[in-house]
Each structure stands twice: as structure tokens, then as C-alpha cells.
N, C-alpha and C. Protein backbone atom coordinates (compact mmCIF):
# COMPACT_ATOMS: atom_id res chain seq x y z
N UNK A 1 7.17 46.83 -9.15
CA UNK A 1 6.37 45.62 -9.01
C UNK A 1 7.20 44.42 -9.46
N UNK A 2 7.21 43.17 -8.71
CA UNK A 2 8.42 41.78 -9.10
C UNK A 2 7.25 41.20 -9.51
N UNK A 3 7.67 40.88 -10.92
CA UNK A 3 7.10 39.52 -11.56
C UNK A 3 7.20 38.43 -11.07
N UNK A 4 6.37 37.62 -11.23
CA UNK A 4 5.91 36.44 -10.16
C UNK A 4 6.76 35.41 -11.49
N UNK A 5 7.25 35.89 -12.35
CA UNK A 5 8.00 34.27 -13.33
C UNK A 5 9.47 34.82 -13.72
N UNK A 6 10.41 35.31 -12.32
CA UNK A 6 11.29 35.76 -12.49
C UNK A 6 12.75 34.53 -11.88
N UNK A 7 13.56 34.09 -12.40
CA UNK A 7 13.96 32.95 -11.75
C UNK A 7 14.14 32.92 -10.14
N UNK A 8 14.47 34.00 -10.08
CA UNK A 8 14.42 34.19 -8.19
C UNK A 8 13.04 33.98 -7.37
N UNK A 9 12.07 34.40 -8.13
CA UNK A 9 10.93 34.19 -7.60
C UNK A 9 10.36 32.69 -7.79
N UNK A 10 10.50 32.24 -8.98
CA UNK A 10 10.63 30.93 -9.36
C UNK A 10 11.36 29.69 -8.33
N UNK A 11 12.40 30.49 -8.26
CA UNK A 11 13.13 29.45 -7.06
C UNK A 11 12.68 30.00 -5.44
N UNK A 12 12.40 30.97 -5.25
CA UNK A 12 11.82 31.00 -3.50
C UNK A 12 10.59 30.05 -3.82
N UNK A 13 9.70 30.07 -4.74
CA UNK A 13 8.45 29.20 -4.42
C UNK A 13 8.55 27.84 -4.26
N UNK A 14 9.78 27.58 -5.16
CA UNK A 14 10.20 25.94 -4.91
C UNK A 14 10.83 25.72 -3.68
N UNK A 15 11.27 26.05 -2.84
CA UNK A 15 11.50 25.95 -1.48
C UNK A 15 10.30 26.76 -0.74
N UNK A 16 9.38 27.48 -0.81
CA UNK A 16 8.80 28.25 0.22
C UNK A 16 7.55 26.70 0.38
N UNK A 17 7.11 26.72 -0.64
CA UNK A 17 5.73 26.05 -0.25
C UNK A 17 5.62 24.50 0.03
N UNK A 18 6.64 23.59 -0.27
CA UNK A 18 7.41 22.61 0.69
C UNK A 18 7.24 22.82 2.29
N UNK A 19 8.24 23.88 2.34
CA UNK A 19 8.32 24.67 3.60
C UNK A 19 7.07 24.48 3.99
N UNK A 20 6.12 25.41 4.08
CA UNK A 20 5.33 25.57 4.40
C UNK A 20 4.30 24.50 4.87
N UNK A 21 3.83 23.78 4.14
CA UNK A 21 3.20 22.24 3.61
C UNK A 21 4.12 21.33 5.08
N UNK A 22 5.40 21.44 4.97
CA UNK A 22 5.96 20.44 6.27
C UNK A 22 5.35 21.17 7.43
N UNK A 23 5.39 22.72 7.54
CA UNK A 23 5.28 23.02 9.03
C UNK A 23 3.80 22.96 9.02
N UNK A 24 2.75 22.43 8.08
CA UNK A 24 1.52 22.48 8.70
C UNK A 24 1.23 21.69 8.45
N UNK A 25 2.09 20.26 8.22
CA UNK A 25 1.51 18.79 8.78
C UNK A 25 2.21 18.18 9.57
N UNK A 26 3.13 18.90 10.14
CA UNK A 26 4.42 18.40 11.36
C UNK A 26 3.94 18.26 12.97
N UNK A 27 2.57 18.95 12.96
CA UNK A 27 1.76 18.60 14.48
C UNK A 27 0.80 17.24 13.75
N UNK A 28 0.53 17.12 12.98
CA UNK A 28 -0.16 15.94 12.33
C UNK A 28 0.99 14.77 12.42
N UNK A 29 2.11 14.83 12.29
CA UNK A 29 2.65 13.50 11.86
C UNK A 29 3.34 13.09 13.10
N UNK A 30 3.35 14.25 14.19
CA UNK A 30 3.57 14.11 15.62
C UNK A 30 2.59 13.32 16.32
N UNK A 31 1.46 13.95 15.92
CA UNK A 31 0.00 12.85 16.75
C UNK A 31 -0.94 13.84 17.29
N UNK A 32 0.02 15.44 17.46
CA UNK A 32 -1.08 16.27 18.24
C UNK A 32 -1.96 16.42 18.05
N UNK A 33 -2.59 16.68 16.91
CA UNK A 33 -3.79 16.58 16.23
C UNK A 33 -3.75 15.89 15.28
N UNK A 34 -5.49 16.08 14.25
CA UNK A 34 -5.75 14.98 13.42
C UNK A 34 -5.70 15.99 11.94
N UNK A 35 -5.68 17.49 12.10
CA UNK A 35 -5.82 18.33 11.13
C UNK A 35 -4.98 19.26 11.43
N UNK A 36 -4.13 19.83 10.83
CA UNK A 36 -3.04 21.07 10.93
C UNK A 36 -3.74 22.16 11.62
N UNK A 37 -5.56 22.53 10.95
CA UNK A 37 -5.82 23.73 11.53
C UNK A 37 -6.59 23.32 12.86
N UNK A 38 -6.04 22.51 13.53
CA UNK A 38 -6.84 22.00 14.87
C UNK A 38 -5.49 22.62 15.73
N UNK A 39 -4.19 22.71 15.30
CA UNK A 39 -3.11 23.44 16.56
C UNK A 39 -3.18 24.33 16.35
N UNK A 40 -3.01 25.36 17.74
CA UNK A 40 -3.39 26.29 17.84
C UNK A 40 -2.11 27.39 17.56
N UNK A 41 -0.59 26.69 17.37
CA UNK A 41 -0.01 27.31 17.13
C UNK A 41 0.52 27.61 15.78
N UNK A 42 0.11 26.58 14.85
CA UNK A 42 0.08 26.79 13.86
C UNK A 42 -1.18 27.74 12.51
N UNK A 43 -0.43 28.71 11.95
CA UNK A 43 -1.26 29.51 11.17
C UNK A 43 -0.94 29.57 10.15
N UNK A 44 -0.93 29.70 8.41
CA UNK A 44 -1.04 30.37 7.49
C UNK A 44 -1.90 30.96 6.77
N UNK A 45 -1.86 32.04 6.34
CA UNK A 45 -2.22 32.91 5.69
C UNK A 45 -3.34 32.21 4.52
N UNK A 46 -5.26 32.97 4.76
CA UNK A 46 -5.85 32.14 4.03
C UNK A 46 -5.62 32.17 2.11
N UNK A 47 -5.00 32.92 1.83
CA UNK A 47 -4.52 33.05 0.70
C UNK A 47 -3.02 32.08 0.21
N UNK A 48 -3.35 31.26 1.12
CA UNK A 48 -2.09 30.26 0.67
C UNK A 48 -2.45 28.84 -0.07
């Protein structure tokens, strides 16, 4: 089991959820829609 306060894990979260956060307001700041979960190609996971 990986501890979630391990520096590696520590550092994927500081780049993952950035990440993440850009690709689901990047159809928003395009114009396609007015809400991330309005494109249809965009998804994450409801536990995010």
C-alpha cells in the first residue's frame, strides 16, 4: 500500500491536479462551452 505523504506522491499531486484543472477548463476558455461538464469529451473521475 503507497502512502499518500510520500515525497513522490507529494510531487505527482503537485503537477497532476493543475493538470487536470487546465484540461477541464480549456473547452471553457476556448468558448465551447460555458461549463467543463457541458463537453462531451471531456471527463474526470467523480472522486476528483
Amino acid at each position: 500500500m503507497r502512502d499518500n505523504f510520500t515525497p513522490e506522491y507529494t510531487r505527482y499531486q503537485k503537477y497532476l491536479v493543475p493538470a487536470v484543472n487546465y484540461l477541464k477548463q480549456n473547452p471553457v476558455a476556448a468558448g465551447i462551452c460555458t461549463h467543463w461538464m457541458q463537453h462531451p469529451f471531456t471527463w474526470v473521475r467523480e472522486d476528483w
